[in-house]
N, C-alpha and C. Protein backbone atom coordinates (compact mmCIF):
# COMPACT_ATOMS: atom_id res chain seq x y z
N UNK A 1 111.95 -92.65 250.29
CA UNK A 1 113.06 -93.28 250.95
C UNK A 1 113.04 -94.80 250.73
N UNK A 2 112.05 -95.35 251.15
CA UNK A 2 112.00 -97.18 250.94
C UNK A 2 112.13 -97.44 249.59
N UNK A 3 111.48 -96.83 248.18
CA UNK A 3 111.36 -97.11 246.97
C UNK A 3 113.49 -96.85 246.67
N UNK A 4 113.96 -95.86 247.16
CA UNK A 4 114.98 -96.10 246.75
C UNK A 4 116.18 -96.90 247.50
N UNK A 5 115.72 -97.43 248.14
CA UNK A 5 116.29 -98.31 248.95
C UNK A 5 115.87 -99.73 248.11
N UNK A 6 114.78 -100.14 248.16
CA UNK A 6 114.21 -101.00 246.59
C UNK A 6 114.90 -100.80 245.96
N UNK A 7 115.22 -99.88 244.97
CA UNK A 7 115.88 -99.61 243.52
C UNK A 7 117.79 -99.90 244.24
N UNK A 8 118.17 -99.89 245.26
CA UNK A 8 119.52 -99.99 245.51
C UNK A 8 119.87 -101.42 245.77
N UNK A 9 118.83 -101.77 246.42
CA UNK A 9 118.75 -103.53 246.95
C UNK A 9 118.69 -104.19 245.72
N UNK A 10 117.51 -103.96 244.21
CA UNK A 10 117.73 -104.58 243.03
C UNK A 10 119.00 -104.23 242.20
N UNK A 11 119.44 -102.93 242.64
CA UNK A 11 121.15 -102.97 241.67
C UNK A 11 122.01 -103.62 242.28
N UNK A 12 122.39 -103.81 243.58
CA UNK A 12 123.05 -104.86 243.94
C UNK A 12 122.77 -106.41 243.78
N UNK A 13 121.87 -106.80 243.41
CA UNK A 13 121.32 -107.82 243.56
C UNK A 13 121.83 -108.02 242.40
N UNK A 14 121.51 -107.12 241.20
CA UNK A 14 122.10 -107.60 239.57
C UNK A 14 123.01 -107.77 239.99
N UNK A 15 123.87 -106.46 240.73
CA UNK A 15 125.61 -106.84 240.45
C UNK A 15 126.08 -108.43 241.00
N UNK A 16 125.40 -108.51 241.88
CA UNK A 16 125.95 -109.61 242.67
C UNK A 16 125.81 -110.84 242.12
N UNK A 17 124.37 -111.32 240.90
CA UNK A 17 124.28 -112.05 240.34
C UNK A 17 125.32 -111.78 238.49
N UNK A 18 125.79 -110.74 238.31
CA UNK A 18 126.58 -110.77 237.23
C UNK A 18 128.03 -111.81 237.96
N UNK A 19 128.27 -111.43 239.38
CA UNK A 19 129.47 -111.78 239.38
C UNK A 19 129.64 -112.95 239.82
N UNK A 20 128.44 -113.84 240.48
CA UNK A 20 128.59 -115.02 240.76
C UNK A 20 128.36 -115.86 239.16
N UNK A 21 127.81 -115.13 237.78
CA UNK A 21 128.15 -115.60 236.85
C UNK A 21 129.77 -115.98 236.23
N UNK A 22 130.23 -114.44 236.40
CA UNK A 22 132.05 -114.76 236.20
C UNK A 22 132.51 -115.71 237.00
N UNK A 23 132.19 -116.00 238.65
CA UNK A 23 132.75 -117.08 239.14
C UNK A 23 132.54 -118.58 238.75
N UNK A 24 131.17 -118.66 238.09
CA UNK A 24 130.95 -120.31 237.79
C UNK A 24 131.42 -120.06 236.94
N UNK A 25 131.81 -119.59 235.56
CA UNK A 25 132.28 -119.66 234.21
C UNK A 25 133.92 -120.22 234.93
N UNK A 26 134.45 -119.34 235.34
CA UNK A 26 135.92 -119.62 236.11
C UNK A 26 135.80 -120.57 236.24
N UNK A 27 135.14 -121.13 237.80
CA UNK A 27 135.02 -122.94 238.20
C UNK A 27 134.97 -123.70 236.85
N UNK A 28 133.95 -123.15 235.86
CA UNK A 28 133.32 -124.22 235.00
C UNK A 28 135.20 -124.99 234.12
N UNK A 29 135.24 -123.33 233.79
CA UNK A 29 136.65 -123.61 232.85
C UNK A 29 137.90 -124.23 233.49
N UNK A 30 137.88 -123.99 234.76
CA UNK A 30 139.30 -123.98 235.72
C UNK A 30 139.34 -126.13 235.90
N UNK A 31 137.81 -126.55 235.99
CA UNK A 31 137.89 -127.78 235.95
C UNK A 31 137.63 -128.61 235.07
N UNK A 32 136.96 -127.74 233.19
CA UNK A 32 136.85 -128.29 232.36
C UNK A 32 135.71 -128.59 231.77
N UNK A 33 134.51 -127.97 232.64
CA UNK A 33 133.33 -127.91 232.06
C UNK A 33 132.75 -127.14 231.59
N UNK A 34 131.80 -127.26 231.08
CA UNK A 34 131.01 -125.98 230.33
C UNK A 34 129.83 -125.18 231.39
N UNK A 35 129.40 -124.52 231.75
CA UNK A 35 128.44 -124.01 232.32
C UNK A 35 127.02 -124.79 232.34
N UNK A 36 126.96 -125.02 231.55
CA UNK A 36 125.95 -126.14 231.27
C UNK A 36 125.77 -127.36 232.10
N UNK A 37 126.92 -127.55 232.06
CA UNK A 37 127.71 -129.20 233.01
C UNK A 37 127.96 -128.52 234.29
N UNK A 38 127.77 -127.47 234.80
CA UNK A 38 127.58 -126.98 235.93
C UNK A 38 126.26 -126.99 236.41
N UNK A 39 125.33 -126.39 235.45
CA UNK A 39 123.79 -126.20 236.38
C UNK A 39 123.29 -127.82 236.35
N UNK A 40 123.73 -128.99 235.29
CA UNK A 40 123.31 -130.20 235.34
C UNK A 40 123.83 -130.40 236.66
N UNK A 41 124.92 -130.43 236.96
CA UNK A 41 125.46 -131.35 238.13
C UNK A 41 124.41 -130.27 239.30
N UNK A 42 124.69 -128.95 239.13
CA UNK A 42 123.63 -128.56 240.24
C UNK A 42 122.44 -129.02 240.53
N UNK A 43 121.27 -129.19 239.32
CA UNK A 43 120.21 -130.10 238.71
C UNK A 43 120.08 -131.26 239.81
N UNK A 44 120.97 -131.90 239.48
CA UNK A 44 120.99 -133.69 239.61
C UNK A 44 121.48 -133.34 240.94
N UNK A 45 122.33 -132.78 242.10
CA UNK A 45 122.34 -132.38 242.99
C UNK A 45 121.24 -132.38 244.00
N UNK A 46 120.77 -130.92 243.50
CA UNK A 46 119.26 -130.76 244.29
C UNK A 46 118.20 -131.82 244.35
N UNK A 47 118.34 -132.05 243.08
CA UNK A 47 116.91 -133.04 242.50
C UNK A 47 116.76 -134.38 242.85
N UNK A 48 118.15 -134.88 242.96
CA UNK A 48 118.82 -136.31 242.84
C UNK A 48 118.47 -136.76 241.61
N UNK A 49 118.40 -138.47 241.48
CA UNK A 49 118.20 -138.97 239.92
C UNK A 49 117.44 -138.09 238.80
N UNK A 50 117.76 -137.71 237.77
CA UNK A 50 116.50 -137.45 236.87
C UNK A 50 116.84 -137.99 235.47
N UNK A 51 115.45 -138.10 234.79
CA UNK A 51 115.95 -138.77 233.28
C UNK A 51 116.73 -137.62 232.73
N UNK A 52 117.07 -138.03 231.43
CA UNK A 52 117.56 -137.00 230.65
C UNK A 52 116.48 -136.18 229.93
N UNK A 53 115.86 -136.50 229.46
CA UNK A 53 114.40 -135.65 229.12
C UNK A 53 114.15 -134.71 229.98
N UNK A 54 113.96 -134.91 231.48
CA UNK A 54 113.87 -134.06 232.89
C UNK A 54 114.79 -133.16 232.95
N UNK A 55 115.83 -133.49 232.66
CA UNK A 55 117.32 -132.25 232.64
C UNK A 55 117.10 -131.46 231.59
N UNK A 56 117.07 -131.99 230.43
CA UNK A 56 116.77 -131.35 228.93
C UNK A 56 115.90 -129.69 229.24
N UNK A 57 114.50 -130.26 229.93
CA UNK A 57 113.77 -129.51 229.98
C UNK A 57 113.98 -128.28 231.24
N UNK A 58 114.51 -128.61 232.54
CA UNK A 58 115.05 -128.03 233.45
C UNK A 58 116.09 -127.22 232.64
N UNK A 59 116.85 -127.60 231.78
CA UNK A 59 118.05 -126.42 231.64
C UNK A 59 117.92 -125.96 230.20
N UNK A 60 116.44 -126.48 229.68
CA UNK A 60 115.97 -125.73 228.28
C UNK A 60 117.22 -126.15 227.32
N UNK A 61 117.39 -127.14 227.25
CA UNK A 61 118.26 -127.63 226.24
C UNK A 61 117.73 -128.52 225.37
N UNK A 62 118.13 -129.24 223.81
CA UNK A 62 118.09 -130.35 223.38
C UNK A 62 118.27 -131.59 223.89
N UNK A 63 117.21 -132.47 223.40
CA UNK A 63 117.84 -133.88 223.52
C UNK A 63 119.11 -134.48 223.38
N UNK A 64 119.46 -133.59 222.32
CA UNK A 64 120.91 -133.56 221.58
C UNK A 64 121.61 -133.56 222.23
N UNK A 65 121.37 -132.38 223.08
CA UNK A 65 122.67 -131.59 223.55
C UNK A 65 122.49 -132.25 224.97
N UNK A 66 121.52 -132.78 225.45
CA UNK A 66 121.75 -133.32 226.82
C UNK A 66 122.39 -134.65 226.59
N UNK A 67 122.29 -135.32 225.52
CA UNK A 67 123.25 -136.51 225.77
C UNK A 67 124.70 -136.57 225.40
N UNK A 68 125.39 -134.84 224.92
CA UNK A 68 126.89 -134.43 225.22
C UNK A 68 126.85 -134.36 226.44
N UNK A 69 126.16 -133.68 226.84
CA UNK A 69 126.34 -133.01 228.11
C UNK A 69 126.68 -134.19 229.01
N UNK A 70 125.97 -135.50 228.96
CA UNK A 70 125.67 -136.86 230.04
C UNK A 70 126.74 -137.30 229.72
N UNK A 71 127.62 -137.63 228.16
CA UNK A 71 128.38 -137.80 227.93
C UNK A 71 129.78 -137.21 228.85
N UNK A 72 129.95 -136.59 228.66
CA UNK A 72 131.13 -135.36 229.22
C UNK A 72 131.28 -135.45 230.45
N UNK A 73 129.50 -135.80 231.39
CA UNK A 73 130.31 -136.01 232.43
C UNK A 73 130.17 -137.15 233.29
């Protein structure tokens, strides 16, 4: 009984995290950002200041790509 109550609590849990994915993609697009430029601003949010190197590595991105990203927003 508990193990499948486990196994029902982790399928909801996926579902629920698939769909709060479709909702940030929405937000992301509806205001022009990329998903990316979502978990940064979440990032820098929680975290407050961080270098860009610090973000880079928090959201497993390039150097590259974190200074579009800083760019953009």
């Amino acid at each position: 009984m508990k193990a499948k109550l486990v196994r029902d609590l982790l399928e909801e849990a996926r579902a629920l995290s698939g769909e709060f994915d479709k909702l940030s993609s929405a937000v992301a697009e509806r205001v022009g950002l990329s998903q990316a430029d979502m978990l940064a601003m979440d990032v820098i949010s929680t975290a407050g200041p961080v270098t860009a190197g610090q973000l880079a590595r928090e959201l497993h991105l390039t150097t590259g790509a974190i200074t579009g990203l800083i760019d953009r927003l």
